[in-house]
PDB file of N, CA and C in Angstrom:
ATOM      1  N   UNK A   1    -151.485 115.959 123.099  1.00  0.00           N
ATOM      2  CA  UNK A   1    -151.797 114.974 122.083  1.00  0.00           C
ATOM      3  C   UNK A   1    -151.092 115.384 120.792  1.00  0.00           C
ATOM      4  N   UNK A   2    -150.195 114.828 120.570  1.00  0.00           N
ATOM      5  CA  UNK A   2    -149.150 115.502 119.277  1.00  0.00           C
ATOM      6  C   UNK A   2    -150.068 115.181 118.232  1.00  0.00           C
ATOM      7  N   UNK A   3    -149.319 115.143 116.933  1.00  0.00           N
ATOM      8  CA  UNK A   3    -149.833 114.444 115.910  1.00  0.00           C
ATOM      9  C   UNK A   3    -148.644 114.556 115.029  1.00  0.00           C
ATOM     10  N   UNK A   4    -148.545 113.480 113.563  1.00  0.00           N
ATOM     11  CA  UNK A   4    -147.269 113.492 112.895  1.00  0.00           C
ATOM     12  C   UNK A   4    -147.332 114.888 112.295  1.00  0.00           C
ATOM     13  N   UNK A   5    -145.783 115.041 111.575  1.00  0.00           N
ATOM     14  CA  UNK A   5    -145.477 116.474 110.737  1.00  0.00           C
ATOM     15  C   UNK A   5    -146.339 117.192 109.739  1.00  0.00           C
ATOM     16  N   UNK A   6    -146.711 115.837 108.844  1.00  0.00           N
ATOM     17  CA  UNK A   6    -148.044 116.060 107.774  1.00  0.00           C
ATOM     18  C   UNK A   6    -149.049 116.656 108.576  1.00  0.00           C
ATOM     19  N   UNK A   7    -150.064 116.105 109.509  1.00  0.00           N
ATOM     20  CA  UNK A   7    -151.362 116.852 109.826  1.00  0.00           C
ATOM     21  C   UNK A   7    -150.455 118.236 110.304  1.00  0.00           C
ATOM     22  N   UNK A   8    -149.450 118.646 111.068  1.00  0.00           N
ATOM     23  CA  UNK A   8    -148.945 119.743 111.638  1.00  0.00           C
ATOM     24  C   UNK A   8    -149.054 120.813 110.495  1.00  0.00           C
ATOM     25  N   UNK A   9    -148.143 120.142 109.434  1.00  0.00           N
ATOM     26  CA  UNK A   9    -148.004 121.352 108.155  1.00  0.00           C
ATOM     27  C   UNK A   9    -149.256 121.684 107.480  1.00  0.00           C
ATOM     28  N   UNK A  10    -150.546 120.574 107.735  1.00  0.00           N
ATOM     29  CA  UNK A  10    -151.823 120.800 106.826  1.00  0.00           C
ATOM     30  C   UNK A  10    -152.360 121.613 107.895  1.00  0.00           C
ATOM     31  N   UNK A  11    -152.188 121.868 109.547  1.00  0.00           N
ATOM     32  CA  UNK A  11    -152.901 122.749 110.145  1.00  0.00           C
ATOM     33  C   UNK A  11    -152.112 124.153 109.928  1.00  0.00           C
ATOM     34  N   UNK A  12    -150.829 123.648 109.664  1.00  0.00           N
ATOM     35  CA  UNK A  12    -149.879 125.592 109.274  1.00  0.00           C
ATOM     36  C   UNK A  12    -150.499 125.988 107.979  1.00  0.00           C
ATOM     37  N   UNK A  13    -150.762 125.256 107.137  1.00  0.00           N
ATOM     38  CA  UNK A  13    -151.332 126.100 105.790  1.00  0.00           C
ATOM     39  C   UNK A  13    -152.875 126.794 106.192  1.00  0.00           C
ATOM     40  N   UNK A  14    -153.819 125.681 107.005  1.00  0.00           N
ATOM     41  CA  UNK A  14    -155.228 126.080 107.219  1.00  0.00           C
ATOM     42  C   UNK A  14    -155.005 127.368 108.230  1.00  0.00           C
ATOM     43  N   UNK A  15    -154.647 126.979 108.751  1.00  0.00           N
ATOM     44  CA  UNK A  15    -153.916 129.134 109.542  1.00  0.00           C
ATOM     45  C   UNK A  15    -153.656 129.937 108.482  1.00  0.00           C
ATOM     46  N   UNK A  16    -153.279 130.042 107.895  1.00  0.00           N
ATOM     47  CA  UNK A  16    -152.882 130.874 106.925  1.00  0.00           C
ATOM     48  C   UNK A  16    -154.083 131.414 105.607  1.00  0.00           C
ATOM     49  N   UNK A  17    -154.530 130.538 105.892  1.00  0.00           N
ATOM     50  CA  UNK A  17    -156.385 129.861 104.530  1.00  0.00           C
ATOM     51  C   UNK A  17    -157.654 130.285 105.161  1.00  0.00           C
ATOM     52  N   UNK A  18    -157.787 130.742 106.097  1.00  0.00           N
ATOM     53  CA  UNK A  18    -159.154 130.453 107.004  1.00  0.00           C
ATOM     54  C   UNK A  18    -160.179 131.244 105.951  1.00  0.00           C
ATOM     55  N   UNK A  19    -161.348 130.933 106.245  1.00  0.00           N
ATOM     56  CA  UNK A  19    -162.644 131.155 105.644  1.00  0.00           C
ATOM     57  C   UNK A  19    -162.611 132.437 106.238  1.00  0.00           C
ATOM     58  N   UNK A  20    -163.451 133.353 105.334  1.00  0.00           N
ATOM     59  CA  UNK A  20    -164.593 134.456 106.762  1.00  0.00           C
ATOM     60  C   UNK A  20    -164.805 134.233 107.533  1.00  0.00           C
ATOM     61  N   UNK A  21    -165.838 133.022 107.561  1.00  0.00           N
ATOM     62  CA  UNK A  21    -166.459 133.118 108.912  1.00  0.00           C
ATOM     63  C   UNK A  21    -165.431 132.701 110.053  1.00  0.00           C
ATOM     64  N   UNK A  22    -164.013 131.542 109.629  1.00  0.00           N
ATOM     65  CA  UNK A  22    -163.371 130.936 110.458  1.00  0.00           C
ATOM     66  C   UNK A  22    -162.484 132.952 111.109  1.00  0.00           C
ATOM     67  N   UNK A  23    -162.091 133.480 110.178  1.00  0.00           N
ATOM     68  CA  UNK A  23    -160.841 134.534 110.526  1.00  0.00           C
ATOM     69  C   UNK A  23    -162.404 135.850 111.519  1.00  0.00           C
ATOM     70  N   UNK A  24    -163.636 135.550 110.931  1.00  0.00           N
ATOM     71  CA  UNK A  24    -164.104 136.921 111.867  1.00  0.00           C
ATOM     72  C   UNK A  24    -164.459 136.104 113.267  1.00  0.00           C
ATOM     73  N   UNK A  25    -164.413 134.961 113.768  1.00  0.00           N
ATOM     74  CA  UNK A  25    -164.904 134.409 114.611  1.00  0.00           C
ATOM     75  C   UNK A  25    -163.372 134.100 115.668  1.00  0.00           C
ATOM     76  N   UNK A  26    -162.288 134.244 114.742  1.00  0.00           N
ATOM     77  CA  UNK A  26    -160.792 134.003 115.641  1.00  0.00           C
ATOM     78  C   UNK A  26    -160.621 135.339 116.243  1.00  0.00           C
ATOM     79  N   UNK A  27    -160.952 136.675 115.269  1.00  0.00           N
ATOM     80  CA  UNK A  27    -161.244 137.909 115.849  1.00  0.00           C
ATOM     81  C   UNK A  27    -161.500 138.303 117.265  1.00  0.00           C
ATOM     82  N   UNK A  28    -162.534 137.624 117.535  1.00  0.00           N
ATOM     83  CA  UNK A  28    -163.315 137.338 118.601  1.00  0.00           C
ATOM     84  C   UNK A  28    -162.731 136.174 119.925  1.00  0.00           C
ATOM     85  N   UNK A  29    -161.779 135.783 119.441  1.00  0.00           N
ATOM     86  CA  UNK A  29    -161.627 134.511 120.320  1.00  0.00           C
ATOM     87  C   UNK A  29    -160.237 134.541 120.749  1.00  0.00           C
ATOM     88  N   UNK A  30    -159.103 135.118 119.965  1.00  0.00           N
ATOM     89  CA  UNK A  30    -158.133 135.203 120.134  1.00  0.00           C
ATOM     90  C   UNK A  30    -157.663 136.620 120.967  1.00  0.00           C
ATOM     91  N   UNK A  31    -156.292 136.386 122.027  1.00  0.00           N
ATOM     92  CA  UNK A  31    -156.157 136.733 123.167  1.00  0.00           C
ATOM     93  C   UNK A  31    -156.380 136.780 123.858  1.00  0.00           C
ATOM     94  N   UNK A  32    -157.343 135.622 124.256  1.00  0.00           N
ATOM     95  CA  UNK A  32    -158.251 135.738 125.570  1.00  0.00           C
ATOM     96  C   UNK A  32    -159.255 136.371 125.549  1.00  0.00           C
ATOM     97  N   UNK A  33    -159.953 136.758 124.415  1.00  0.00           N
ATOM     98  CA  UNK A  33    -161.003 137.860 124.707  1.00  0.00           C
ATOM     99  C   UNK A  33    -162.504 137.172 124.791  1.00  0.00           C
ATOM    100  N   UNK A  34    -162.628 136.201 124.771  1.00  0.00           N
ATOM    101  CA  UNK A  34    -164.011 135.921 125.391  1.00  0.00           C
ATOM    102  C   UNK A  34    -163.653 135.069 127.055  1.00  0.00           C
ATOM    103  N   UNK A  35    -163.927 135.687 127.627  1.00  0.00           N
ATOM    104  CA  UNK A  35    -163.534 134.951 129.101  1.00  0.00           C
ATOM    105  C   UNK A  35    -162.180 134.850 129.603  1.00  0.00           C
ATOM    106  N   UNK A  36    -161.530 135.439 128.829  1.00  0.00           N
ATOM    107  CA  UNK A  36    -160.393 134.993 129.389  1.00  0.00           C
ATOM    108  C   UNK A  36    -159.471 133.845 129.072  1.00  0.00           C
ATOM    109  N   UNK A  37    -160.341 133.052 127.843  1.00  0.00           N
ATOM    110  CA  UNK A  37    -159.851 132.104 127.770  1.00  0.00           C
ATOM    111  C   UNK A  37    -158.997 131.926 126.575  1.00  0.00           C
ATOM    112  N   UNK A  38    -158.053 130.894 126.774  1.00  0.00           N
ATOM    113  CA  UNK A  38    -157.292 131.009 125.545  1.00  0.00           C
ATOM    114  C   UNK A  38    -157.709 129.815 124.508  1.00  0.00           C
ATOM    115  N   UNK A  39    -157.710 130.061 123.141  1.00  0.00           N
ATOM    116  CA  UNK A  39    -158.022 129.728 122.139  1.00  0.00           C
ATOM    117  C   UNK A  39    -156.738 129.539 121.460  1.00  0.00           C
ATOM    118  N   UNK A  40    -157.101 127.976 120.940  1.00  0.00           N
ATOM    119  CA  UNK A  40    -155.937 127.752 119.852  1.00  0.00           C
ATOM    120  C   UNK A  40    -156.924 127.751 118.046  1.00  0.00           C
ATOM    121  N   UNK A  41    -155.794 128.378 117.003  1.00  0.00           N
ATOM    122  CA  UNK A  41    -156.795 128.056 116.260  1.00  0.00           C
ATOM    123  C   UNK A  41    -155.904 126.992 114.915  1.00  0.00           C
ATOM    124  N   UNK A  42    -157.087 126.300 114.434  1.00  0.00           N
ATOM    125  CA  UNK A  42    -156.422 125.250 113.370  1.00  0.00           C
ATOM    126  C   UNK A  42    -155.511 124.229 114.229  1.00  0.00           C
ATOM    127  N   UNK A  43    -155.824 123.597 115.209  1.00  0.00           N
ATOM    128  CA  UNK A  43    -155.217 122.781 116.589  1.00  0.00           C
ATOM    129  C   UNK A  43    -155.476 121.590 116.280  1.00  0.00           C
ATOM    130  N   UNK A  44    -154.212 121.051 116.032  1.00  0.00           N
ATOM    131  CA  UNK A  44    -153.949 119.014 115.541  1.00  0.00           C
ATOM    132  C   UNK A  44    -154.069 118.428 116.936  1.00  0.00           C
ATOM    133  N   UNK A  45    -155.301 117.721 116.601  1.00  0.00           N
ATOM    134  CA  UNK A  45    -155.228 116.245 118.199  1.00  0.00           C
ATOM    135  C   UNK A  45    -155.479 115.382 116.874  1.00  0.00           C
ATOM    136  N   UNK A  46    -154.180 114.229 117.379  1.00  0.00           N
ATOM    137  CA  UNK A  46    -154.404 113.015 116.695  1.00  0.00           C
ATOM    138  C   UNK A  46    -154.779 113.218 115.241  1.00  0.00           C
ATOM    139  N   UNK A  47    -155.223 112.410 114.298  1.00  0.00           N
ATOM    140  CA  UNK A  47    -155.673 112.623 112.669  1.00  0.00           C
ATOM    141  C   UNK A  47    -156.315 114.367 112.531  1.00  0.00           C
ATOM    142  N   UNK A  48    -156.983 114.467 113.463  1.00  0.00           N
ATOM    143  CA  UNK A  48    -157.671 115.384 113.291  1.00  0.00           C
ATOM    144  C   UNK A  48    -157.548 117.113 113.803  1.00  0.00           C
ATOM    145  N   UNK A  49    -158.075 118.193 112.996  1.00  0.00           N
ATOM    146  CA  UNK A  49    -157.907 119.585 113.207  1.00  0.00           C
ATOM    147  C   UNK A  49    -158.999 119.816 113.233  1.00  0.00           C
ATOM    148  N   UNK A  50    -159.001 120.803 114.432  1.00  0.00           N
ATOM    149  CA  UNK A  50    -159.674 121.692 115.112  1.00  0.00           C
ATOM    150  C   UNK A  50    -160.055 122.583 114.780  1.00  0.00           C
ATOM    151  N   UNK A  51    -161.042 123.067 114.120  1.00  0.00           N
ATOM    152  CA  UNK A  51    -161.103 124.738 113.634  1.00  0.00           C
ATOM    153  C   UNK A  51    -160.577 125.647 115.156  1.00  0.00           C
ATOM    154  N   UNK A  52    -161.283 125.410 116.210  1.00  0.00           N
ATOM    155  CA  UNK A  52    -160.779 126.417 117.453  1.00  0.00           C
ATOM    156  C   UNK A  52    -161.034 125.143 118.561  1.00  0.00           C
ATOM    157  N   UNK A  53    -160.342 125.152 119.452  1.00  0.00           N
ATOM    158  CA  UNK A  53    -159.967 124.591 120.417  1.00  0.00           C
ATOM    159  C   UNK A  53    -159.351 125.112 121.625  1.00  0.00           C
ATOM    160  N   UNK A  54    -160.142 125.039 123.212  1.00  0.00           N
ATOM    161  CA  UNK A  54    -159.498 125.554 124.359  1.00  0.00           C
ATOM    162  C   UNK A  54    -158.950 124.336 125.067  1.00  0.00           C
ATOM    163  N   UNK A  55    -158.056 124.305 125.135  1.00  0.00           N
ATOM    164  CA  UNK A  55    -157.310 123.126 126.339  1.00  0.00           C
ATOM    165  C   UNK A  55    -158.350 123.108 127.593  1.00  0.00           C
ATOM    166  N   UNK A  56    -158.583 124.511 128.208  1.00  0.00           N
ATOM    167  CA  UNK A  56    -158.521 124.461 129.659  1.00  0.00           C
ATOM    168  C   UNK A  56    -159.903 123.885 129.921  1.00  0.00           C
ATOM    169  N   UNK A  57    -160.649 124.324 128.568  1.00  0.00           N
ATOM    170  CA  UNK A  57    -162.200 123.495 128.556  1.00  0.00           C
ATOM    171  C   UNK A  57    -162.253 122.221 127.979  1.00  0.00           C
ATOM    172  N   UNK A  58    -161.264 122.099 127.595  1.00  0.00           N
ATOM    173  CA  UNK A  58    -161.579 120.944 126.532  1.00  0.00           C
ATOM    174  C   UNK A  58    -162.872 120.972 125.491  1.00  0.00           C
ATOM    175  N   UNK A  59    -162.701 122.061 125.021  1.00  0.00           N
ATOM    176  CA  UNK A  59    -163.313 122.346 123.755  1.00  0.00           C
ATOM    177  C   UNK A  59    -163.197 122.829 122.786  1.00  0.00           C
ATOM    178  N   UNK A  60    -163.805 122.021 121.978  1.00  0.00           N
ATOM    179  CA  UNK A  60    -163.552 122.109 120.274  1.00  0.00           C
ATOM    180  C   UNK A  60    -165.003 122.943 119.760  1.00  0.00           C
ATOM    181  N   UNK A  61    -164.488 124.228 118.739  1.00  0.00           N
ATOM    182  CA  UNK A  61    -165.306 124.890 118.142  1.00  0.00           C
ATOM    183  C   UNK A  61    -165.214 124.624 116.777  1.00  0.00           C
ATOM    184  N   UNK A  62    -166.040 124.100 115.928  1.00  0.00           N
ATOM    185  CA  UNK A  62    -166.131 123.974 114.666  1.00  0.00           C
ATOM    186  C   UNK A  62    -167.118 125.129 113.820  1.00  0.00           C
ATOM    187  N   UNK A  63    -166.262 125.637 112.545  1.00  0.00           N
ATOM    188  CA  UNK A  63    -167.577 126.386 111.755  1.00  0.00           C
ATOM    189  C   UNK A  63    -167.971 125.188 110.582  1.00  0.00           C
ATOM    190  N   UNK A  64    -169.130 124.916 110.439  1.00  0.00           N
ATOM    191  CA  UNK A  64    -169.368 124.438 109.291  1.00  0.00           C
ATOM    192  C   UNK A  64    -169.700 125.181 108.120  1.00  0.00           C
ATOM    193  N   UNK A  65    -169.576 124.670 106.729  1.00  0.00           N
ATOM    194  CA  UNK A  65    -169.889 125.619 105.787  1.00  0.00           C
ATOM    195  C   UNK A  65    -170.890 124.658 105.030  1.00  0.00           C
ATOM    196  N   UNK A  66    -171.123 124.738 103.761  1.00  0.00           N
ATOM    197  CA  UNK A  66    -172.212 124.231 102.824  1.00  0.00           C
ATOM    198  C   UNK A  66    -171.919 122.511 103.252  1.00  0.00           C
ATOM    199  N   UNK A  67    -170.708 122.797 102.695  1.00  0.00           N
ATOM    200  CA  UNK A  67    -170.156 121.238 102.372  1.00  0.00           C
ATOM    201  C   UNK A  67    -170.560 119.884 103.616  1.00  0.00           C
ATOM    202  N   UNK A  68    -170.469 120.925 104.722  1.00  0.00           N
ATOM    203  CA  UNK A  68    -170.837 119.879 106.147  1.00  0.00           C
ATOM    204  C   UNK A  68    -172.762 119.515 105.853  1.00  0.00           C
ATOM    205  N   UNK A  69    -173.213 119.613 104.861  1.00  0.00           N
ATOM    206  CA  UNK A  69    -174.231 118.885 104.492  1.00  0.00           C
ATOM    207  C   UNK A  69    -174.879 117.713 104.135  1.00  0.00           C
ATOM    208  N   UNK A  70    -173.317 117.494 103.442  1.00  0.00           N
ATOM    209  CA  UNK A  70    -173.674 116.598 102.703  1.00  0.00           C
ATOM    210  C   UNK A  70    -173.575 115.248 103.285  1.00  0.00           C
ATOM    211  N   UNK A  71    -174.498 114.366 103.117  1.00  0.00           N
ATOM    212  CA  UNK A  71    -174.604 112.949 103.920  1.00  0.00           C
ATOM    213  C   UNK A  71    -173.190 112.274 104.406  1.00  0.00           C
ATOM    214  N   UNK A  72    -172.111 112.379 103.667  1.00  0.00           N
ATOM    215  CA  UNK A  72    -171.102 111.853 103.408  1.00  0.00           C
ATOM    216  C   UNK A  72    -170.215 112.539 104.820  1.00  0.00           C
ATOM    217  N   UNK A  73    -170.580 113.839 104.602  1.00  0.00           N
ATOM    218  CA  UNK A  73    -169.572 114.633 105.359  1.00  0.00           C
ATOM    219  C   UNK A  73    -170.175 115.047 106.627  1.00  0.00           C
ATOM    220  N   UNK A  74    -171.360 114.776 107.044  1.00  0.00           N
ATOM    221  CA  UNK A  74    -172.122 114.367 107.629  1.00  0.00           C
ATOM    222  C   UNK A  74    -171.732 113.359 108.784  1.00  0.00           C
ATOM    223  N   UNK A  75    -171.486 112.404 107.763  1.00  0.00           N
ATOM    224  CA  UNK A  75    -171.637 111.001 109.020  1.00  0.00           C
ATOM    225  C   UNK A  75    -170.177 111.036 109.218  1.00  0.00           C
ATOM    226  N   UNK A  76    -168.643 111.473 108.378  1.00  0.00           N
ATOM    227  CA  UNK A  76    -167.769 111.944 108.792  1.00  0.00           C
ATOM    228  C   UNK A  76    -167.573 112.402 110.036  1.00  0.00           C
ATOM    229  N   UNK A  77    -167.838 113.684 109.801  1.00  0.00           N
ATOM    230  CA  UNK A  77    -168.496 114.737 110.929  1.00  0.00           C
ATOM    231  C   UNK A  77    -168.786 113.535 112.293  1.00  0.00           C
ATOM    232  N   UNK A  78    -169.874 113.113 112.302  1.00  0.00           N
ATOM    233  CA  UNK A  78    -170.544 112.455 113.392  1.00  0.00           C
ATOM    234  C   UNK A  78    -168.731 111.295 113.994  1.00  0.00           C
ATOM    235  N   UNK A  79    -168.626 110.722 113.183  1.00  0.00           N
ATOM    236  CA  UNK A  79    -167.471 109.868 113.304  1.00  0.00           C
ATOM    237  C   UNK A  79    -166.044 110.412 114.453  1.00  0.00           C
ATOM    238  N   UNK A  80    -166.041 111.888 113.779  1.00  0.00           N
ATOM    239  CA  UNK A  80    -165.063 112.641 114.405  1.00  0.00           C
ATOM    240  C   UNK A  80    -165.380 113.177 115.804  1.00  0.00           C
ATOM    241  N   UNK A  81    -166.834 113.628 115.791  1.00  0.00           N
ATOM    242  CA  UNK A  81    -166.614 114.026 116.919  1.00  0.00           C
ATOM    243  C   UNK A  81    -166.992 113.072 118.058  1.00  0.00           C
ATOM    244  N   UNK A  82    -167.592 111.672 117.653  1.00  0.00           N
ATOM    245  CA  UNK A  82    -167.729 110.635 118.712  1.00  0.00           C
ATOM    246  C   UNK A  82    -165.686 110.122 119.151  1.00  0.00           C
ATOM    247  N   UNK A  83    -164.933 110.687 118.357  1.00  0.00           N
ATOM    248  CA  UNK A  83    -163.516 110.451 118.726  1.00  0.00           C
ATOM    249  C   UNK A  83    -162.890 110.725 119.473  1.00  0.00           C
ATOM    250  N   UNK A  84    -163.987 112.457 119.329  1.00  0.00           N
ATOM    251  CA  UNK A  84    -163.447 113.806 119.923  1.00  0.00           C
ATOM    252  C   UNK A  84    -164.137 113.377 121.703  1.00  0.00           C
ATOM    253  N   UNK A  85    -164.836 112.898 121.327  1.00  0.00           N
ATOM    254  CA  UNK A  85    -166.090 113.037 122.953  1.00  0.00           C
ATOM    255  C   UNK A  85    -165.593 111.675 123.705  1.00  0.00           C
ATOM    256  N   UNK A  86    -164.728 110.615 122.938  1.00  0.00           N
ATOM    257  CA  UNK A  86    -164.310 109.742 123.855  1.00  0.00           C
ATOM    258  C   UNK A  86    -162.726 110.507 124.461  1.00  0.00           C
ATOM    259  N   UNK A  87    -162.034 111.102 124.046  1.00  0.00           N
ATOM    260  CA  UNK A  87    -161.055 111.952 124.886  1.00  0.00           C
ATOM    261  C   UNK A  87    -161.146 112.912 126.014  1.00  0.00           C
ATOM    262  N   UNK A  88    -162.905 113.254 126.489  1.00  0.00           N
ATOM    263  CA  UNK A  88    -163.203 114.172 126.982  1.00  0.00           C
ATOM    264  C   UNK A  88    -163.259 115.424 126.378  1.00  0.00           C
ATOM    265  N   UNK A  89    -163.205 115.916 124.944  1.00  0.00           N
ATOM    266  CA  UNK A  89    -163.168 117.264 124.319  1.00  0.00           C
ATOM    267  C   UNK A  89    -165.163 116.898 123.692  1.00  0.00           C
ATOM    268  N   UNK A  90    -165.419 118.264 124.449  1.00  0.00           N
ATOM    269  CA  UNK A  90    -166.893 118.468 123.773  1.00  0.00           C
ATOM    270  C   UNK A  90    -166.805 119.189 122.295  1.00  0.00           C
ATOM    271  N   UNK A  91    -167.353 118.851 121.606  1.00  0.00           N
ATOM    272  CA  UNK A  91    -167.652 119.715 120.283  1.00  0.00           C
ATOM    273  C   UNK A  91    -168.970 120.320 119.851  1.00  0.00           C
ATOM    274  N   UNK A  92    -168.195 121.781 119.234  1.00  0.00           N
ATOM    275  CA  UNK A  92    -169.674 123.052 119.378  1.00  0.00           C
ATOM    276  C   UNK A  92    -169.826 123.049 117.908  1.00  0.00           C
ATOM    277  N   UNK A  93    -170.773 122.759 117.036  1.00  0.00           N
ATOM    278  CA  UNK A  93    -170.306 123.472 115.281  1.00  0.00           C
ATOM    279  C   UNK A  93    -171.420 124.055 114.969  1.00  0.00           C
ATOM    280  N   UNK A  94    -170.854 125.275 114.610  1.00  0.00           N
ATOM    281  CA  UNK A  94    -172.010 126.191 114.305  1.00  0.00           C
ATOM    282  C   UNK A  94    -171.592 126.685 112.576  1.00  0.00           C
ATOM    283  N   UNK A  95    -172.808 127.125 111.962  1.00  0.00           N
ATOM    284  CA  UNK A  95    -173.143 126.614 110.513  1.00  0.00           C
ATOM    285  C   UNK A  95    -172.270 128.317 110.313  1.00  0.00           C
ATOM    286  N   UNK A  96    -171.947 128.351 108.830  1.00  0.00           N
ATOM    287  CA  UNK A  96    -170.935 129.554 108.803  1.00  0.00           C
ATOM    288  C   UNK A  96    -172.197 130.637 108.804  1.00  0.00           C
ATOM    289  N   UNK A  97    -173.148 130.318 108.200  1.00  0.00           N
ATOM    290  CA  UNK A  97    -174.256 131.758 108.085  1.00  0.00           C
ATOM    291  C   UNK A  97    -174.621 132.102 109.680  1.00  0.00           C
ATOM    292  N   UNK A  98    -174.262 131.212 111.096  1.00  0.00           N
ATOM    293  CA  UNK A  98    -174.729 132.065 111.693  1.00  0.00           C
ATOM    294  C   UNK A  98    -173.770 132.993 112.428  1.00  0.00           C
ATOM    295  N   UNK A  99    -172.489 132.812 112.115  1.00  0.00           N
ATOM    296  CA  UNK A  99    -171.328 133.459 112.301  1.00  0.00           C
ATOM    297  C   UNK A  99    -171.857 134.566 111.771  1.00  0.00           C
ATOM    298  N   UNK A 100    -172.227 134.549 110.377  1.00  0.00           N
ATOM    299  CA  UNK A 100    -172.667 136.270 109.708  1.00  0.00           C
ATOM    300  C   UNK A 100    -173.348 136.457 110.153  1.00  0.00           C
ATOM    301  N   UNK A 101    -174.386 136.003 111.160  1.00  0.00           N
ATOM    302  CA  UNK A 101    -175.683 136.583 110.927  1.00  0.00           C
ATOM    303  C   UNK A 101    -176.036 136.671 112.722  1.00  0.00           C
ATOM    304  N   UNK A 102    -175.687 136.240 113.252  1.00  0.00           N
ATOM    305  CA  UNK A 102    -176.035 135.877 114.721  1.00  0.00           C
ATOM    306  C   UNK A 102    -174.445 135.782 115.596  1.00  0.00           C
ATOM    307  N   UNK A 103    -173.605 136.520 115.607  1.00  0.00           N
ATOM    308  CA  UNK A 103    -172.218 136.225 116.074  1.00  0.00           C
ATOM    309  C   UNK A 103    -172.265 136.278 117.675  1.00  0.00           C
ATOM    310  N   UNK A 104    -173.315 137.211 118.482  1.00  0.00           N
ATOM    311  CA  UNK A 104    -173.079 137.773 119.401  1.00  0.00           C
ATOM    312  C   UNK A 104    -173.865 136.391 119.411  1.00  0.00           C
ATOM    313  N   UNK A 105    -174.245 135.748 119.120  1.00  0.00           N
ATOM    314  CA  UNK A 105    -175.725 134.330 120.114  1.00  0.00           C
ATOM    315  C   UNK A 105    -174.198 132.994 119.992  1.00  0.00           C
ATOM    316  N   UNK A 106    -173.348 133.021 118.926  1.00  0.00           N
ATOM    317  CA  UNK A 106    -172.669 131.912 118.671  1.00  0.00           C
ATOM    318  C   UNK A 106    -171.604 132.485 119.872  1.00  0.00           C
ATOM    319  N   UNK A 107    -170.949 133.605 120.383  1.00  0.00           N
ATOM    320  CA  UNK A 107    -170.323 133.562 121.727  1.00  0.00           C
ATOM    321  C   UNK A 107    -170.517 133.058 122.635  1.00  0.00           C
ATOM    322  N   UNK A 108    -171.603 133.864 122.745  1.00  0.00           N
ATOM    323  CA  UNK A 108    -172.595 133.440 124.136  1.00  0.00           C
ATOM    324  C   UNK A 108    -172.679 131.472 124.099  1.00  0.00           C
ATOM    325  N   UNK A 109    -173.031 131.148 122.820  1.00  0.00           N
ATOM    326  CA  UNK A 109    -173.279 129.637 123.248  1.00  0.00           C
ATOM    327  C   UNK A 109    -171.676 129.279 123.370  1.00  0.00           C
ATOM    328  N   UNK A 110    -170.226 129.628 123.603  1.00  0.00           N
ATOM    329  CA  UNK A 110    -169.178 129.442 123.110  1.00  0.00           C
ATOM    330  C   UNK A 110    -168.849 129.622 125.048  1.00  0.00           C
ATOM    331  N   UNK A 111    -169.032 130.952 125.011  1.00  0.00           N
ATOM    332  CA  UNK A 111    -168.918 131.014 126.719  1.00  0.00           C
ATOM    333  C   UNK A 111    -169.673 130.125 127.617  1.00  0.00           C
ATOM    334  N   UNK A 112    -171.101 129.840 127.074  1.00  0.00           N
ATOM    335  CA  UNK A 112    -171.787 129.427 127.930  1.00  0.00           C
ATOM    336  C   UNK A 112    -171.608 127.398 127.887  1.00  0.00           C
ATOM    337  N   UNK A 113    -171.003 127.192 127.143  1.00  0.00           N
ATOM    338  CA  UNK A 113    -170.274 125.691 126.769  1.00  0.00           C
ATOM    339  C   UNK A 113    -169.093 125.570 128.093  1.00  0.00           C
ATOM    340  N   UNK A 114    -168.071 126.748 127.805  1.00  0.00           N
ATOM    341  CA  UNK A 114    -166.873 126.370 128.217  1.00  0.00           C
ATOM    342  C   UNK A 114    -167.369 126.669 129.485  1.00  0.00           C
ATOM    343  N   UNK A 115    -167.825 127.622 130.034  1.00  0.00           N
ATOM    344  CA  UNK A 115    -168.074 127.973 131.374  1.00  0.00           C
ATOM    345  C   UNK A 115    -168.726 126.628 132.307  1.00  0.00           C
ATOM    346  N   UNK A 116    -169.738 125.790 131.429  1.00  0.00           N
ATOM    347  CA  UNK A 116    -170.335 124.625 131.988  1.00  0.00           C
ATOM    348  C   UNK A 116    -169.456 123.208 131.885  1.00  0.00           C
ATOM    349  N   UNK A 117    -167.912 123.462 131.484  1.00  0.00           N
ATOM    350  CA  UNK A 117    -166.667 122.552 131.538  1.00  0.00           C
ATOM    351  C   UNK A 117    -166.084 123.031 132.692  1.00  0.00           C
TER     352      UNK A 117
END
């Protein structure tokens, strides 16, 4: 699923930008190291980027931070991933505090997603 040059170059800068919680959670995800599986991160389908994304599951991992609160960004949110779920890609988003705080439970629900794809 390509996407034009613009979303491409806005996902090359967000690689380069990632949050905490997005860079300690790629830690974890990148080279195959949870299952084996491979992880893309900051991954353009169509308008939209991926915080983490596996092809082979067709799944999309999102971190949310404060901002995914707000009503607005919210029903955004909801918008995107009913986009995401008519392509067959499931979407996981887990809030950035539990990345700090619970990392080993946000794997496990990460393995235990893709494993049930």
């Amino acid at each position: 699923m390509g996407s034009d040059p613009i979303i491409y170059q806005r996902a090359t800068r967000m690689r380069r930008r990632m949050t905490p919680p997005e860079a300690r959670l790629w830690r974890c995800l990148k080279g195959h190291s949870l299952d084996g599986l491979k992880f893309r991160r900051q991954h353009s389908i169509g308008i939209y980027i991926l915080d983490f994304y596996c092809a082979s599951a067709k799944l999309a991992v999102e971190v949310d931070g404060a901002v995914h609160s707000t009503p607005e960004q919210m029903a955004h949110d909801r918008r995107r991933t009913i986009w995401l779920e008519t392509r067959g890609i499931a979407v996981l988003r887990y809030r950035a505090l539990a990345i700090r705080d619970n990392l080993d439970g946000v794997l496990a629900g990460i393995s235990a997603a893709a494993g049930a794809r």
